[in-house]
N, C-alpha and C. Protein backbone atom coordinates (compact mmCIF):
# COMPACT_ATOMS: atom_id res chain seq x y z
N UNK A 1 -100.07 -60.32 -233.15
CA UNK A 1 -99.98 -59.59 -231.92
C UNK A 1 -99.28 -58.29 -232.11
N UNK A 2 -99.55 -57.09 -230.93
CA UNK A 2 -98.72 -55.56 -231.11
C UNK A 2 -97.24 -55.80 -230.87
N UNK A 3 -96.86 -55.14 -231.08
CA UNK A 3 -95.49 -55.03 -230.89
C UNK A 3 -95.40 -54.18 -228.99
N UNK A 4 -94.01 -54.64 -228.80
CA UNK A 4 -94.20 -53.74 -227.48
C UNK A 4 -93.61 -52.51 -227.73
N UNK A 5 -94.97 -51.44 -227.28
CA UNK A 5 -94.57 -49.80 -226.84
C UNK A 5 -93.73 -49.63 -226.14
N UNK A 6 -92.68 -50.27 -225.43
CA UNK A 6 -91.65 -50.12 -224.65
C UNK A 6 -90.57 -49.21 -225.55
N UNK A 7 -89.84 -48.50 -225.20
CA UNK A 7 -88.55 -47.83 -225.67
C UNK A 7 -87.34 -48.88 -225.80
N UNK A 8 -86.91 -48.87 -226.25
CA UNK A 8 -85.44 -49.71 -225.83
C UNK A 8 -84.58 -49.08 -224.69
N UNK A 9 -83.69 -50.12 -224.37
CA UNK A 9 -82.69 -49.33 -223.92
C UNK A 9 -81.78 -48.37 -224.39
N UNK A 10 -81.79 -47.64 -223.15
CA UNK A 10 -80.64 -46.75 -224.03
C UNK A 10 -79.03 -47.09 -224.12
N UNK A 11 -78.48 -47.00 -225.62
CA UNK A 11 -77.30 -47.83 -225.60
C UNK A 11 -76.39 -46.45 -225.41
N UNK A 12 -74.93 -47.19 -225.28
CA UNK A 12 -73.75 -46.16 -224.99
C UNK A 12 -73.75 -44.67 -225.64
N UNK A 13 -74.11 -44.75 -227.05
CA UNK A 13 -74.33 -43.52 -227.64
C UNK A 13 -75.15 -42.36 -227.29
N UNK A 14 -76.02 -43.21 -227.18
CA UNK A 14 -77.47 -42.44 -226.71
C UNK A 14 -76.74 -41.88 -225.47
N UNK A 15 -76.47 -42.26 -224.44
CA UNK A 15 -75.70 -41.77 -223.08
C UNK A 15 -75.05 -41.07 -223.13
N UNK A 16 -74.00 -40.70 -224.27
CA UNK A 16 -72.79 -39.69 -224.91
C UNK A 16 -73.72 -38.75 -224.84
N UNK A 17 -75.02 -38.60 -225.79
CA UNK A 17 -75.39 -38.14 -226.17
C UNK A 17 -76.25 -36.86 -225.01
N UNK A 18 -76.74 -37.73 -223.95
CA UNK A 18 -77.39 -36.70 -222.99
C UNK A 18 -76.58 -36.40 -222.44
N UNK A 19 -75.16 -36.94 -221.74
CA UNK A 19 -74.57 -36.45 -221.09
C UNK A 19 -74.33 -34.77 -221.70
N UNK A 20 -73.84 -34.94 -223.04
CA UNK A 20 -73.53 -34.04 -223.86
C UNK A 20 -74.90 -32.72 -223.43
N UNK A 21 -75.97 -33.19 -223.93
CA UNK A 21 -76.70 -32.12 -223.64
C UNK A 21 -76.84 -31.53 -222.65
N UNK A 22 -76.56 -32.20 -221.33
CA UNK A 22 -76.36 -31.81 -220.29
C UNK A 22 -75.31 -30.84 -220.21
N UNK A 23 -74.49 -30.98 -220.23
CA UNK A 23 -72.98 -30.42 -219.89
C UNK A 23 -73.47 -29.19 -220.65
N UNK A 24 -74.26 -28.95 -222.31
CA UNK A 24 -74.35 -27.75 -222.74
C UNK A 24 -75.25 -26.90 -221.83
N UNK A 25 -76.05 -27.39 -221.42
CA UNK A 25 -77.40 -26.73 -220.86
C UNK A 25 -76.74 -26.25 -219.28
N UNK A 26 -76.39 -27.04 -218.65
CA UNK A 26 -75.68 -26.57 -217.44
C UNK A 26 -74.35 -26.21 -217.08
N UNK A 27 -73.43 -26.91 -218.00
CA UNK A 27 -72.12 -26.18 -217.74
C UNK A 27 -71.25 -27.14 -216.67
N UNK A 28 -69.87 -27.55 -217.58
CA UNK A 28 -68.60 -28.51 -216.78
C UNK A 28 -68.44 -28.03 -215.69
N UNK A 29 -68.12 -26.95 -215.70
CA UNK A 29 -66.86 -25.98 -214.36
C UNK A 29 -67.97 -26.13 -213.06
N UNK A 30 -67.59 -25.72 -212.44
CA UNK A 30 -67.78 -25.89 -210.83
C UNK A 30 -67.45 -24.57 -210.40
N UNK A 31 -68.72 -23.42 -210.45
CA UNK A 31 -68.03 -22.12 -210.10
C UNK A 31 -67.53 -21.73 -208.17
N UNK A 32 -66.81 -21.21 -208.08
CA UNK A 32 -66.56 -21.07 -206.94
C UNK A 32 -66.84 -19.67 -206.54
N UNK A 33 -67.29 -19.46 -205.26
CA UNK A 33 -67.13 -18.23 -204.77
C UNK A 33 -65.97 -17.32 -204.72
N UNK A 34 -65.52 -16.06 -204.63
CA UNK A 34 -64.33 -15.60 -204.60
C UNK A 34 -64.64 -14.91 -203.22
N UNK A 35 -63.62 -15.55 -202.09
CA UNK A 35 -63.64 -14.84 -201.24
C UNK A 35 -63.10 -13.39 -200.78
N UNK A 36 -63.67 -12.63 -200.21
CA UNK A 36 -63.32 -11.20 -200.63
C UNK A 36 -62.94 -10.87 -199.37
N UNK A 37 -61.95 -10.52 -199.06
CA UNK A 37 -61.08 -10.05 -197.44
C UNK A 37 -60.92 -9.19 -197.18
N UNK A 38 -60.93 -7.61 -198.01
CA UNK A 38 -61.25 -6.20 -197.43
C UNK A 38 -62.09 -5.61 -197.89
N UNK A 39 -62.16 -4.60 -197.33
CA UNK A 39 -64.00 -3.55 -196.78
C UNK A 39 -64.12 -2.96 -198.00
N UNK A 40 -62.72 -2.48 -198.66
CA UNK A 40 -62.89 -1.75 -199.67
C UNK A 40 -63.24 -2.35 -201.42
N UNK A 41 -64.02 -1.33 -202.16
CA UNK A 41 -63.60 -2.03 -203.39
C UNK A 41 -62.61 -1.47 -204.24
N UNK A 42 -61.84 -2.64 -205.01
CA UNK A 42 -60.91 -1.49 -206.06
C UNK A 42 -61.52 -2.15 -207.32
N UNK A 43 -61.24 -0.88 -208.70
CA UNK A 43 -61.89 -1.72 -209.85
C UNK A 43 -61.01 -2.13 -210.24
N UNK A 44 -61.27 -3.78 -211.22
CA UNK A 44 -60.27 -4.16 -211.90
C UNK A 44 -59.47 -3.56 -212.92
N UNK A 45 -58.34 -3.77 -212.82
CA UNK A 45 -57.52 -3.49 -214.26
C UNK A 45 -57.73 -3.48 -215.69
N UNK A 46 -57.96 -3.00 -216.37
CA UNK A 46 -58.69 -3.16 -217.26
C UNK A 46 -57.26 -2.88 -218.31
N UNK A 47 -57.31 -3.23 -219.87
CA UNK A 47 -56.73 -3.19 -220.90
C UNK A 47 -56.42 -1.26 -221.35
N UNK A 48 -55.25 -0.73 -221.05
CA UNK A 48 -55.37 0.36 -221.48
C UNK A 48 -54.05 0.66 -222.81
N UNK A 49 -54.53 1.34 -223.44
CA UNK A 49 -53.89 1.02 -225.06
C UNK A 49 -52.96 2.46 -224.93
N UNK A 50 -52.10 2.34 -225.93
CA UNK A 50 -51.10 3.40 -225.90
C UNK A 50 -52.05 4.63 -226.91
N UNK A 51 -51.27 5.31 -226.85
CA UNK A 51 -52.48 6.86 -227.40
C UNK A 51 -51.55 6.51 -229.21
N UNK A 52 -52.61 6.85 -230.17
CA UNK A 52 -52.68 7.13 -231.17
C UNK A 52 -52.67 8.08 -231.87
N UNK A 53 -52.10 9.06 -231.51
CA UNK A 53 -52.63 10.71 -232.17
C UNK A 53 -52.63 10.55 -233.84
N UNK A 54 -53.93 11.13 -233.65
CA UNK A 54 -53.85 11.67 -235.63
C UNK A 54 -53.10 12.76 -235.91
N UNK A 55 -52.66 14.11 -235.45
CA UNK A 55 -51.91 14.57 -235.61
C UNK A 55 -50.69 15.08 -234.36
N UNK A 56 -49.97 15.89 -234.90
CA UNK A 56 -49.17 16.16 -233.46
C UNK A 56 -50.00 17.04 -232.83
N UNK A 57 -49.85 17.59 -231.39
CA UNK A 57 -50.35 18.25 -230.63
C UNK A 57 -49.39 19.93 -230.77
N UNK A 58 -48.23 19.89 -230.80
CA UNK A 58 -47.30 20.91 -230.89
C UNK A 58 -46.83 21.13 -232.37
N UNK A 59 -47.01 22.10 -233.07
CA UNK A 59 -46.76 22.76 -234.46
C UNK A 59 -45.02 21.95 -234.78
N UNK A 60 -44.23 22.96 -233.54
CA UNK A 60 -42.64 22.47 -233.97
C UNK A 60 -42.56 21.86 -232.97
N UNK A 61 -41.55 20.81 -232.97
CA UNK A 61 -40.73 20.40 -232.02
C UNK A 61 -39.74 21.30 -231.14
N UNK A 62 -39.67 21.15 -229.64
CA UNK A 62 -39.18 22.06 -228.85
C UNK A 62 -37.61 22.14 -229.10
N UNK A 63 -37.20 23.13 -229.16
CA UNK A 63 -35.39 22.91 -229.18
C UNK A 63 -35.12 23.28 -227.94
N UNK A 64 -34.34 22.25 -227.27
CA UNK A 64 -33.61 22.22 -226.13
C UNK A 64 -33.02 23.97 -225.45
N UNK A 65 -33.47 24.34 -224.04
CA UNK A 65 -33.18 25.96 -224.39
C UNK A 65 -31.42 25.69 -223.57
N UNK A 66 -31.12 24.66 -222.98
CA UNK A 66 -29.87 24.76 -222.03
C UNK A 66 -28.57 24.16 -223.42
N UNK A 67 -28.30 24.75 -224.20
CA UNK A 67 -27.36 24.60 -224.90
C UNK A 67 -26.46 24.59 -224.47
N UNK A 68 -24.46 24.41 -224.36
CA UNK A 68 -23.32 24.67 -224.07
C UNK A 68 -23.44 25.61 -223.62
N UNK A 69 -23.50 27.05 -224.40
CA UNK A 69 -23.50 28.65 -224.05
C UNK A 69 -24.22 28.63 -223.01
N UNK A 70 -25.63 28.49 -223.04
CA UNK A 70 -26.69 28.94 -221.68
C UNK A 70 -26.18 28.30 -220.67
N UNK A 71 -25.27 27.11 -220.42
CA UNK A 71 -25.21 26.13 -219.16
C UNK A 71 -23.78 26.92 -218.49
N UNK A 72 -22.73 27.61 -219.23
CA UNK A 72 -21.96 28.13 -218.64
C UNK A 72 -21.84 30.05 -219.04
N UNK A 73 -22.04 30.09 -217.76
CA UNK A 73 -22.58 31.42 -217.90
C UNK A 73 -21.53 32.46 -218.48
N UNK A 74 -20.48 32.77 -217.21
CA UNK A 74 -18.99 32.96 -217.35
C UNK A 74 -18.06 32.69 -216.30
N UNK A 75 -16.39 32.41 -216.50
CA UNK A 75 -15.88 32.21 -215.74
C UNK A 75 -15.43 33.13 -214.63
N UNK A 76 -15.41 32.87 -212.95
CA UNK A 76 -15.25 33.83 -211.99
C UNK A 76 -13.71 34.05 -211.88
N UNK A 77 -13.48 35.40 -211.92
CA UNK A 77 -11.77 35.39 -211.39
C UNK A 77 -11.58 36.45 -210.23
N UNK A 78 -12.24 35.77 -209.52
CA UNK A 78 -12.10 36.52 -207.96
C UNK A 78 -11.24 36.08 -207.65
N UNK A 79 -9.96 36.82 -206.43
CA UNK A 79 -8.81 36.12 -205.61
C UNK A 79 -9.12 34.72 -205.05
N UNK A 80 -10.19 34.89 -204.35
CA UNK A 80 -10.09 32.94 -204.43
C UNK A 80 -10.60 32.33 -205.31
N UNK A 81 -11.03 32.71 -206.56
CA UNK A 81 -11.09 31.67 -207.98
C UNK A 81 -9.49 31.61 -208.47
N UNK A 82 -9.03 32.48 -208.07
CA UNK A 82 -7.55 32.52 -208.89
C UNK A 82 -6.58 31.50 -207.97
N UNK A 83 -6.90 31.65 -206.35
CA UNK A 83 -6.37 30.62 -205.71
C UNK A 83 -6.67 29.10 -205.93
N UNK A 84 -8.03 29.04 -206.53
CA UNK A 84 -8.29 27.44 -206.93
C UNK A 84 -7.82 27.21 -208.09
N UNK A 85 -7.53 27.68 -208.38
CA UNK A 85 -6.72 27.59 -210.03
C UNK A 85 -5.03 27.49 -209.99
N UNK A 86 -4.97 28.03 -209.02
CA UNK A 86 -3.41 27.88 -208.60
C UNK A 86 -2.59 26.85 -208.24
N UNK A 87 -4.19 26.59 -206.54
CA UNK A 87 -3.77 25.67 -205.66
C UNK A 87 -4.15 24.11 -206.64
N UNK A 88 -5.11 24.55 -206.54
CA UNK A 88 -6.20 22.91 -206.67
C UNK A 88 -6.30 22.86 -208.00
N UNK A 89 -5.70 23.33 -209.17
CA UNK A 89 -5.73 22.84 -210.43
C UNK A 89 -7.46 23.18 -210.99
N UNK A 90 -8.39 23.87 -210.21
CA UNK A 90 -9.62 24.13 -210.41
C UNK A 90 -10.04 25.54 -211.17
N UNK A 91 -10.72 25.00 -212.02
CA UNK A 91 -11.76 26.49 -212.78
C UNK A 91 -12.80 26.26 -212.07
N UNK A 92 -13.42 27.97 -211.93
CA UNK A 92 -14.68 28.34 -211.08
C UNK A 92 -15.21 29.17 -212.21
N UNK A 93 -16.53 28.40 -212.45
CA UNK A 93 -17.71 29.17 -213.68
C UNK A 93 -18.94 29.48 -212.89
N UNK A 94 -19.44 30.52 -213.45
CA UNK A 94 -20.91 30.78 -212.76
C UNK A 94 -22.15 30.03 -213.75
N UNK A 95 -22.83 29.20 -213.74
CA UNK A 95 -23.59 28.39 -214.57
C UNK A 95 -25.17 28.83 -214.30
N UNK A 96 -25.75 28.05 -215.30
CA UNK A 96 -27.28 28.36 -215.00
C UNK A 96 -27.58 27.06 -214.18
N UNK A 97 -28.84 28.22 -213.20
CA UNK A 97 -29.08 27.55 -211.72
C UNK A 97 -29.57 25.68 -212.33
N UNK A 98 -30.39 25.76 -213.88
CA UNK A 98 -31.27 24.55 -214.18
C UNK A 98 -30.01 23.23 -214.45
N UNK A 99 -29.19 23.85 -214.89
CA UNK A 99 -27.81 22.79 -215.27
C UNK A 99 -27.47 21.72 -214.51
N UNK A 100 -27.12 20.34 -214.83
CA UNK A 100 -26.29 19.64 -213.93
C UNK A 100 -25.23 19.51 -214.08
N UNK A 101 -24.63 18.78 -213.28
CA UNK A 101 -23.11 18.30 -213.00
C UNK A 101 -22.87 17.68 -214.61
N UNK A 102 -23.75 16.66 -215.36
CA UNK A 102 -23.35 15.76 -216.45
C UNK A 102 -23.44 17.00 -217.19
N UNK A 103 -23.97 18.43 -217.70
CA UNK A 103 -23.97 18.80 -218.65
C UNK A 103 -23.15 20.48 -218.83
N UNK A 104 -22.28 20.55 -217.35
CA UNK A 104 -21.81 21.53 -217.15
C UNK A 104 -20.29 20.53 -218.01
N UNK A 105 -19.71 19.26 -217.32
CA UNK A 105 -19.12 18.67 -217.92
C UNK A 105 -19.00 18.67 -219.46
N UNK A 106 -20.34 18.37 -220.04
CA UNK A 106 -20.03 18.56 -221.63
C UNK A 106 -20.25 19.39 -221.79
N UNK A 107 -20.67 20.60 -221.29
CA UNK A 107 -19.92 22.20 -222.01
C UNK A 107 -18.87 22.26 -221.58
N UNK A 108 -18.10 22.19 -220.57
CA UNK A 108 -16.86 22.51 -220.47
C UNK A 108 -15.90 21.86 -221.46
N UNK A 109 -15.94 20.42 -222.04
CA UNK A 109 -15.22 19.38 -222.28
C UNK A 109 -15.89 19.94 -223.99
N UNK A 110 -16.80 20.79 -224.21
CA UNK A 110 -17.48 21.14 -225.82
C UNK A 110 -16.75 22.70 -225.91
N UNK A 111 -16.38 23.28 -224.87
CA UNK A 111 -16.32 24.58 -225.26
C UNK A 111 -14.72 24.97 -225.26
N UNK A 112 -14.10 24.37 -224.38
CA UNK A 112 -12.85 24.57 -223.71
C UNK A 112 -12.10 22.85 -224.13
N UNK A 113 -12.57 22.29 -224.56
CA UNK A 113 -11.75 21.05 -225.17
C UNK A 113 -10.78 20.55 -223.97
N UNK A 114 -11.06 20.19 -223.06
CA UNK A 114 -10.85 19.81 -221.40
C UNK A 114 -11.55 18.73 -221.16
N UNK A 115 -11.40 17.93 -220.76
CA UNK A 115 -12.09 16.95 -219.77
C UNK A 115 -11.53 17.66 -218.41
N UNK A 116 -12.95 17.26 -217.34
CA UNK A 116 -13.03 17.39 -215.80
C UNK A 116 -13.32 16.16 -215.58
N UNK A 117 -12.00 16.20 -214.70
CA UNK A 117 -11.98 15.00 -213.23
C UNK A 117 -12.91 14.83 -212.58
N UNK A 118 -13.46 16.63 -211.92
CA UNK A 118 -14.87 15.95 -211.06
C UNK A 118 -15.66 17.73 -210.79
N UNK A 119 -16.54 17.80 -210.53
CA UNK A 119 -17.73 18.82 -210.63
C UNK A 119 -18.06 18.57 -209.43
N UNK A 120 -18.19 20.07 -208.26
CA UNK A 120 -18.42 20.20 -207.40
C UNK A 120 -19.79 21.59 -207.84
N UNK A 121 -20.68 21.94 -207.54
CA UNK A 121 -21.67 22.71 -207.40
C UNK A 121 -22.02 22.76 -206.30
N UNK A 122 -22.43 24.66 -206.06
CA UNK A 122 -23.49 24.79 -204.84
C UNK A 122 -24.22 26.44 -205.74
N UNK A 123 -25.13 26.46 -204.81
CA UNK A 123 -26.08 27.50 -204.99
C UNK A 123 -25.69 28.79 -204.25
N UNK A 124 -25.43 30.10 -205.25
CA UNK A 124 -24.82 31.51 -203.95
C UNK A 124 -25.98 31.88 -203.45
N UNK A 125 -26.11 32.39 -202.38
CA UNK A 125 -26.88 32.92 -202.02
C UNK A 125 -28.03 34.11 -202.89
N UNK A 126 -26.96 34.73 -203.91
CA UNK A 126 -27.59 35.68 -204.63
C UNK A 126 -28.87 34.50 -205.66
N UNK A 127 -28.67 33.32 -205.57
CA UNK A 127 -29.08 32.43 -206.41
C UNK A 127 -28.68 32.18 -207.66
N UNK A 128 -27.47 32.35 -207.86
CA UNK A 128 -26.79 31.87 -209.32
C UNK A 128 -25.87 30.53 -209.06
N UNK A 129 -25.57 29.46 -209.56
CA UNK A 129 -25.21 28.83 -209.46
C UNK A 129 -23.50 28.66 -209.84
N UNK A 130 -22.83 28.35 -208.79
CA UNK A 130 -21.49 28.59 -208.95
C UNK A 130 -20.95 26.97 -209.08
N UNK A 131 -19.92 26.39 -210.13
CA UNK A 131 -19.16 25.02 -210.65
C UNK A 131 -18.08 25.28 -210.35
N UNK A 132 -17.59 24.53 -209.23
CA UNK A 132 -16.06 24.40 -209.53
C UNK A 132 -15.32 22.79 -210.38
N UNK A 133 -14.89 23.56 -211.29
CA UNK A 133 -14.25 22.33 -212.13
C UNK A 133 -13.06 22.01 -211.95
N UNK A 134 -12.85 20.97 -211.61
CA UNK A 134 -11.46 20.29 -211.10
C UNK A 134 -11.01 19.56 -212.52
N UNK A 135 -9.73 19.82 -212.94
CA UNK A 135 -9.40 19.03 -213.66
C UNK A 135 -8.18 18.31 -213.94
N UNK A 136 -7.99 17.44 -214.90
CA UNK A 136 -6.88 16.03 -214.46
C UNK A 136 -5.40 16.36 -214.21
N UNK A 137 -4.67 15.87 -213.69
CA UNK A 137 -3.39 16.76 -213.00
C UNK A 137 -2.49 16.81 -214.42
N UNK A 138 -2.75 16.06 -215.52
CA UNK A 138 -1.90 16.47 -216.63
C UNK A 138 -2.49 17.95 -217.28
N UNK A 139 -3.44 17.84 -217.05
CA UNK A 139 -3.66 19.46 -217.64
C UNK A 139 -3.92 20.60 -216.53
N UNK A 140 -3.16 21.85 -217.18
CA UNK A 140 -2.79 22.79 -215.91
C UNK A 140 -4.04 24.14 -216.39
N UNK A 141 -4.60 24.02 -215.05
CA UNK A 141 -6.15 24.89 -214.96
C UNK A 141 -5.47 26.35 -215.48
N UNK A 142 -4.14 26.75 -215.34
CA UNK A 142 -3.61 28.14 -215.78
C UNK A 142 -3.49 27.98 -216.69
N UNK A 143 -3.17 27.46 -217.66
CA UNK A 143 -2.73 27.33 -218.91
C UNK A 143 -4.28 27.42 -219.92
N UNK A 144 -5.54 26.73 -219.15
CA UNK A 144 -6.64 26.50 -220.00
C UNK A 144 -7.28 28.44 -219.69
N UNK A 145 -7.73 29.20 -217.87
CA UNK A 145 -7.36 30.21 -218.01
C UNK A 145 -6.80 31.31 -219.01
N UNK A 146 -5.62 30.74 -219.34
CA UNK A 146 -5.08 31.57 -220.06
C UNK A 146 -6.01 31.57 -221.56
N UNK A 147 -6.14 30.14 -221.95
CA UNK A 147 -6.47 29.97 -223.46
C UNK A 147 -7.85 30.88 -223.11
N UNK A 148 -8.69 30.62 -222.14
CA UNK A 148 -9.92 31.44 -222.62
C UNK A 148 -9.53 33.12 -222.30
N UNK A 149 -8.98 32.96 -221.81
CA UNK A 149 -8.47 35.06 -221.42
C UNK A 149 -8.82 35.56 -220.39
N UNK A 150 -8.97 34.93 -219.38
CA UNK A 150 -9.65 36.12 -218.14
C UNK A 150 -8.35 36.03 -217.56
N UNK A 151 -6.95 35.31 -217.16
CA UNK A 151 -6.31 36.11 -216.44
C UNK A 151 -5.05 37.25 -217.23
């Protein structure tokens, strides 16, 4: 007699086995919609890398133009610069307008070997920038005056 044309069953393996093909052909995940809540679009973020230059862009390197010298221009000895120096232990310098408070300090404290207590600035009208430097009550603003020479 024939044998029977029947297939067998399919055993556990065999089942691994389609599941498997399945899952390749269609895919585990469960995609979801992304719900989108304003009108506008923005593009995503994307990976942006730091710059690489092959060479420099600038021949030399810039040298700083506000040095000690450029940041204090010269010292004022008008009757009331001479009164803040008297009264209030204060030097009055005329500085460049670009200067700040931190670097009028280290020219003063680089040029005049002084530390200042505290830096007051305003702008004259003519547009030059006027510093009054206050400094610590052990050191006497006449005495530093004197060392540079204007009175």
């Amino acid at each position: 007699m024939a044998k029977d044309t029947k297939a067998p069953a399919k055993s556990a393996p065999g089942k691994k086995a389609v599941a498997a093909k399945k899952a390749a052909l269609k895919g585990t995940r469960k995609i979801q919609k992304k719900v989108i809540t304003t009108t506008t679009f923005h593009r995503p973020k994307t990976l942006r890398l730091p710059r690489v230059p092959k060479y420099p862009r600038r021949g030399v390197a810039k040298v700083p133009s506000l040095d000690h010298y450029a940041v204090l221009r010269f010292p004022l000895n008008t009757e009331s610069a001479m009164k803040k120096i008297e009264d209030n232990n204060t030097l009055v310098f005329i500085c460049d307008v670009r200067a700040n408070k931190r670097q009028i300090k280290e020219a003063v404290k680089a040029l005049y070997k002084v530390d200042a207590a505290r830096i007051n600035t305003l702008i004259r009208p003519d547009g030059t920038k006027k510093a009054y430097v206050r400094l610590p009550a052990d050191v006497e603003a006449l005495e530093i005056a004197n060392r540079i020479g204007f009175i």
